[in-house]
Each structure stands twice: as structure tokens, then as C-alpha cells.
N, C-alpha and C. Protein backbone atom coordinates (compact mmCIF):
# COMPACT_ATOMS: atom_id res chain seq x y z
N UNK A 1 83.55 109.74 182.96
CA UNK A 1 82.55 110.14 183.93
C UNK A 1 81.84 108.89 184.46
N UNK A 2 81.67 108.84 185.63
CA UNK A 2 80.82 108.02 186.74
C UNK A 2 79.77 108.21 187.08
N UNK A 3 78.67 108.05 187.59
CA UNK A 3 77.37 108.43 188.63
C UNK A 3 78.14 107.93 189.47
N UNK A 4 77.17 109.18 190.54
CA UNK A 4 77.51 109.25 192.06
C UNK A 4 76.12 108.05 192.34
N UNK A 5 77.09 107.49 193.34
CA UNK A 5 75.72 106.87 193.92
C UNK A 5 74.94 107.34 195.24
N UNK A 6 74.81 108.23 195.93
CA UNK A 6 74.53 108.81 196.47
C UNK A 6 73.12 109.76 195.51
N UNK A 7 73.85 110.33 194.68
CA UNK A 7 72.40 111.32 193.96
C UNK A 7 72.35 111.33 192.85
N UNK A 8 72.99 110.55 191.98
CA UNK A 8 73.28 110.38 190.36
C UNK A 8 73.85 111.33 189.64
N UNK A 9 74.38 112.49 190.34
CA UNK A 9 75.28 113.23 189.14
C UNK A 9 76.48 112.62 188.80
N UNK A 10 77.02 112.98 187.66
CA UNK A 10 78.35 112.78 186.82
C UNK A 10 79.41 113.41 187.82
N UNK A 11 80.14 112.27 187.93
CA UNK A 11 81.79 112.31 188.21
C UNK A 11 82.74 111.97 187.65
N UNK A 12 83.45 112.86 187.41
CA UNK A 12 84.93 112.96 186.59
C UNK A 12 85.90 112.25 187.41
N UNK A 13 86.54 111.63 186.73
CA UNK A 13 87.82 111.00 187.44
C UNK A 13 88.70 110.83 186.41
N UNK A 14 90.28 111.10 186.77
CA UNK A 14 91.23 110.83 185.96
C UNK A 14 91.76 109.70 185.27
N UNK A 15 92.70 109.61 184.17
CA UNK A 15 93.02 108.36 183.47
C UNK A 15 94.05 107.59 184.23
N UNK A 16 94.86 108.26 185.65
CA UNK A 16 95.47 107.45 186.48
C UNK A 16 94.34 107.16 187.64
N UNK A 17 93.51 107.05 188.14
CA UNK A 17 92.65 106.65 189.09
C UNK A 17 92.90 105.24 189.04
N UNK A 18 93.25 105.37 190.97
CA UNK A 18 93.26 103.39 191.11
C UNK A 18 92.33 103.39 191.86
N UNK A 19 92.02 101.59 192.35
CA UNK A 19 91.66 101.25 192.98
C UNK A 19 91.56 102.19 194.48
N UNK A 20 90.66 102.45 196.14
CA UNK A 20 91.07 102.87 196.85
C UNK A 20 90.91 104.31 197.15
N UNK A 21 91.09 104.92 195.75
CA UNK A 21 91.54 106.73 195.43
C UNK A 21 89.99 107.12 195.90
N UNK A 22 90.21 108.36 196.96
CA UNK A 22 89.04 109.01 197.21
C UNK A 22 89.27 109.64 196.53
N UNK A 23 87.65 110.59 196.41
CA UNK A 23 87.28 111.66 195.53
C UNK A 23 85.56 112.47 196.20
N UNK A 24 85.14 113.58 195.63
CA UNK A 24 84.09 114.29 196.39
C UNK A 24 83.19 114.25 194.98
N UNK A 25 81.71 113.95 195.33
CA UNK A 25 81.03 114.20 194.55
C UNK A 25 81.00 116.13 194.62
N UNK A 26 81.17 116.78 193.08
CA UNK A 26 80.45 118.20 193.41
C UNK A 26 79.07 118.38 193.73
N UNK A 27 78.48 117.79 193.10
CA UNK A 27 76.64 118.32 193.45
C UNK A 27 76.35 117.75 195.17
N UNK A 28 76.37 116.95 195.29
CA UNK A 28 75.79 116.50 197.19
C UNK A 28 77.23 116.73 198.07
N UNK A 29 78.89 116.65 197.58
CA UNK A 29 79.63 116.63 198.82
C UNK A 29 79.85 115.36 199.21
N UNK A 30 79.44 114.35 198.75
CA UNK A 30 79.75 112.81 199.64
C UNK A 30 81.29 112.71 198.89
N UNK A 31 81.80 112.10 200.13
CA UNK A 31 83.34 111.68 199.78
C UNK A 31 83.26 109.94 199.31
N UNK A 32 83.42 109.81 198.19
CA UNK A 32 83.48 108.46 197.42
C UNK A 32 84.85 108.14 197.12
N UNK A 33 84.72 106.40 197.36
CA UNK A 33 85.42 105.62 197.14
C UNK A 33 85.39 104.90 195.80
N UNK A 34 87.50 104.52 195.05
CA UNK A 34 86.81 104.25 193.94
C UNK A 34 86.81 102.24 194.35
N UNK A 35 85.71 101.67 193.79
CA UNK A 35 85.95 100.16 194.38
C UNK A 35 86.09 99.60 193.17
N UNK A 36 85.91 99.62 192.44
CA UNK A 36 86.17 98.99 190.91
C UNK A 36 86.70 99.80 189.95
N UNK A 37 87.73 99.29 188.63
CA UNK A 37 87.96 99.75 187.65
C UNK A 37 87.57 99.40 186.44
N UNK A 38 87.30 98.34 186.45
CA UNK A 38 86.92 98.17 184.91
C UNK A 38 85.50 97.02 185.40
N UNK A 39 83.90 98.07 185.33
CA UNK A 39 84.08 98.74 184.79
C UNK A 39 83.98 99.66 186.42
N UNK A 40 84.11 101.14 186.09
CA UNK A 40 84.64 102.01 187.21
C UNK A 40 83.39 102.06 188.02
N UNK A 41 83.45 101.89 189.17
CA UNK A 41 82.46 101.61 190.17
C UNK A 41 82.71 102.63 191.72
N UNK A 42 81.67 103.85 192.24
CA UNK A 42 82.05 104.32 193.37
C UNK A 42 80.94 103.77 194.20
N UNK A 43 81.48 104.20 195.22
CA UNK A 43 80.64 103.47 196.71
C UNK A 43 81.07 104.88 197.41
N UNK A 44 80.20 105.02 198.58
CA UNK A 44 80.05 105.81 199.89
C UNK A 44 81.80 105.34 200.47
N UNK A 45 82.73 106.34 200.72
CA UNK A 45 83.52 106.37 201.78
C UNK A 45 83.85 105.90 202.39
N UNK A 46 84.24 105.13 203.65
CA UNK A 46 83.88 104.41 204.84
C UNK A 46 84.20 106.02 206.03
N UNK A 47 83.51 106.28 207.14
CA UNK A 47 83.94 106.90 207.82
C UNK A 47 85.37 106.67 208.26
N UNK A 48 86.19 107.74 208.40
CA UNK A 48 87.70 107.65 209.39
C UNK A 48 87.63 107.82 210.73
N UNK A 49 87.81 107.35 211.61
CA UNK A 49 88.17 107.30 213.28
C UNK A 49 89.43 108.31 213.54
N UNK A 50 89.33 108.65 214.71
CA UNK A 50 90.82 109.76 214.88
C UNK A 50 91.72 108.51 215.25
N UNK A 51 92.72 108.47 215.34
CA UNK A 51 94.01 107.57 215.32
C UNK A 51 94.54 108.12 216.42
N UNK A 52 94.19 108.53 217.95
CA UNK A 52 95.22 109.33 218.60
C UNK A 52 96.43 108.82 218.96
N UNK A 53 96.93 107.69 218.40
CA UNK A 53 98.17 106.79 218.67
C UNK A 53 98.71 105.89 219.74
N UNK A 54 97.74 105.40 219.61
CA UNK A 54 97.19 104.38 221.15
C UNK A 54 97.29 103.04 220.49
């Protein structure tokens, strides 16, 4: 388990989690990024842009 950094609840993440791997906090909904593994570290998301293939 992790804190969210967004609102401090506990986040679960698996024993394969890499670097990169999104994930959703349950209590607030923020989509987190994982940026560190050892030790395991999340950050805010970055927003996605639409890609219309241009």
C-alpha cells in the first residue's frame, strides 16, 4: 500500500507494478502515476491530449 497524494488514502498496487503503470485512487478518483519503485512513489497523472493523427 501507497498514499495517494492527492488526499492520503491507501493504495494498493500489485507485486508486478512498473515504473509508468497508471492506476485510480478509490477514495478521490485521481488517475496516478507510478514514478518510483523502490521506494514506491505516486504523482498526479499528466493529462492526455486527443491524438487525432495529424
Amino acid at each position: 500500500m501507497v498514499e495517494c497524494p492527492i488526499c492520503g488514502a491507501e493504495v494498493e498496487f500489485g507485486a508486478h507494478t512498473v515504473v509508468g503503470e497508471l492506476m485510480e485512487c478509490g477514495d478521490c478518483g485521481t488517475e496516478l502515476e507510478v514514478l518510483n519503485l523502490k521506494p514506491v512513489t505516486l504523482g498526479e497523472a499528466p493529462e492526455t491530449e486527443e491524438d487525432w493523427g495529424q
